[in-house]
N, C-alpha and C. Protein backbone atom coordinates (compact mmCIF):
# COMPACT_ATOMS: atom_id res chain seq x y z
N UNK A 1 117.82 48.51 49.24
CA UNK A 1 118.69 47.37 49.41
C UNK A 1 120.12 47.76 49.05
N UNK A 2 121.25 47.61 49.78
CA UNK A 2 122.65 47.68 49.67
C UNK A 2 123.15 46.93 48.84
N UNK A 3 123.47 47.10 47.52
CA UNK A 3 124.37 46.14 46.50
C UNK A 3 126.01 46.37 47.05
N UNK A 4 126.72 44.90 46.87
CA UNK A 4 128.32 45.50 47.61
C UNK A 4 128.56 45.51 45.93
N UNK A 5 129.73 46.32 45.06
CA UNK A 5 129.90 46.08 43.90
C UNK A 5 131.46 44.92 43.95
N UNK A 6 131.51 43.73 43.42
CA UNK A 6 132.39 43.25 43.42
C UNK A 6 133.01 43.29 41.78
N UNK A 7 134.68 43.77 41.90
CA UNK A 7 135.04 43.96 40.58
C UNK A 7 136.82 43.06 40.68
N UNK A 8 137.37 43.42 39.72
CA UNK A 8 138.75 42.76 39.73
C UNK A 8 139.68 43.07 41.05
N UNK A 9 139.42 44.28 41.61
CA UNK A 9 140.32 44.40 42.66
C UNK A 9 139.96 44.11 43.79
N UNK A 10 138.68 43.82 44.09
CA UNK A 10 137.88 43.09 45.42
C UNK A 10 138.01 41.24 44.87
N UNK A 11 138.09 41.12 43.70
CA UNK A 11 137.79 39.21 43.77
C UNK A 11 139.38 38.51 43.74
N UNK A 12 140.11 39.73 42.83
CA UNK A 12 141.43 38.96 42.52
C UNK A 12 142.44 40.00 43.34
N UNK A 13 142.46 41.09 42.79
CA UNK A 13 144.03 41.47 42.93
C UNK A 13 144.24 41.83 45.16
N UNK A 14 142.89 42.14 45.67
CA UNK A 14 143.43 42.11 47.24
C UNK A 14 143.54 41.37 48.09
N UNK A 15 142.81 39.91 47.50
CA UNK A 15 142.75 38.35 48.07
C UNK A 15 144.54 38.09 47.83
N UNK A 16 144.35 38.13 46.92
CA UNK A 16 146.31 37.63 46.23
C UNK A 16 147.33 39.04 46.83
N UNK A 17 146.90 39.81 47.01
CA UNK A 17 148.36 40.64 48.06
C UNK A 17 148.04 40.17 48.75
N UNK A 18 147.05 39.72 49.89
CA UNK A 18 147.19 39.11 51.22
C UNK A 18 147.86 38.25 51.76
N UNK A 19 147.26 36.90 50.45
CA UNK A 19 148.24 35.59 50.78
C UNK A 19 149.61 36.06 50.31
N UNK A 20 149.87 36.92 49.41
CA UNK A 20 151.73 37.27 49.38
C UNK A 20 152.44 37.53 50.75
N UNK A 21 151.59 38.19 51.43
CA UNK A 21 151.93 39.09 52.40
C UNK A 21 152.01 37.82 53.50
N UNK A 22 151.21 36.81 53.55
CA UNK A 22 151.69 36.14 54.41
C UNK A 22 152.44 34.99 54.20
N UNK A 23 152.91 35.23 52.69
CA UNK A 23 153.81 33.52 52.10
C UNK A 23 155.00 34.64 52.63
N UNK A 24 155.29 35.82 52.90
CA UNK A 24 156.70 36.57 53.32
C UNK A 24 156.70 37.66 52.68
N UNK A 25 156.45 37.68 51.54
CA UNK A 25 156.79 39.08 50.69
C UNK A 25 156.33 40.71 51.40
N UNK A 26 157.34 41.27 50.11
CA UNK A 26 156.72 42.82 51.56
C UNK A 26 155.42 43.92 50.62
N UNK A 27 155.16 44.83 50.71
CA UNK A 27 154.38 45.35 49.77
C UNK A 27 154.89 46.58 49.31
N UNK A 28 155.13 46.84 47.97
CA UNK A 28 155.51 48.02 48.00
C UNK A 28 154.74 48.79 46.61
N UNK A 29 154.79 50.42 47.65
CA UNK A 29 153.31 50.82 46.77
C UNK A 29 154.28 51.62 45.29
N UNK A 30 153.62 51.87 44.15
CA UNK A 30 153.68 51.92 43.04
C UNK A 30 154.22 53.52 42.97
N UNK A 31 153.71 53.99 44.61
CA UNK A 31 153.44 55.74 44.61
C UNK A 31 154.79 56.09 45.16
N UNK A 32 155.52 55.13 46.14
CA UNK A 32 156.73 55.23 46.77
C UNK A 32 157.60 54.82 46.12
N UNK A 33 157.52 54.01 45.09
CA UNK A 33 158.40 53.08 44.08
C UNK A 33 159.39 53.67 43.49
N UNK A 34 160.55 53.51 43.50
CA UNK A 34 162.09 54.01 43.13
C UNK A 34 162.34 53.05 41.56
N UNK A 35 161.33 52.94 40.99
CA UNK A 35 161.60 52.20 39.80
C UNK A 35 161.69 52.33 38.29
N UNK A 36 163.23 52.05 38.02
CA UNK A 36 163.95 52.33 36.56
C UNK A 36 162.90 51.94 35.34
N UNK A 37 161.97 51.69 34.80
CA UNK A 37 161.49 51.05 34.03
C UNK A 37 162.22 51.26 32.62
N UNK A 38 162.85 51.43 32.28
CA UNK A 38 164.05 51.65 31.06
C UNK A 38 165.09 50.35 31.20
N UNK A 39 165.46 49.97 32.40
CA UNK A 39 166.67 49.01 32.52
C UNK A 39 166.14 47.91 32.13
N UNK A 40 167.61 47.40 31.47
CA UNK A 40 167.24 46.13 30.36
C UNK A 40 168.13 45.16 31.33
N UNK A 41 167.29 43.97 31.32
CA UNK A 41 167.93 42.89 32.11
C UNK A 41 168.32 41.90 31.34
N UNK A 42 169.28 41.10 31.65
CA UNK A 42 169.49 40.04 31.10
C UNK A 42 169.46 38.73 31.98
């Protein structure tokens, strides 16, 4: 018998990029990401 394994990134986190993706937003991957994580915002 085939078990599918369902975990956090099959129930929550790829349901919720989808609907982002179609409320407008764009996706951008973590691997291409140009991002400062040091800069302090105010």
């Amino acid at each position: 018998m085939l078990y599918k394994q369902f975990n956090e990134d099959t129930r929550v986190k790829i349901p919720a990029t989808f609907q982002l993706l179609r409320l407008g937003y764009n996706y951008q991957s973590m691997s291409d990401a140009d991002i400062d994580f040091n800069r302090v915002t105010r």
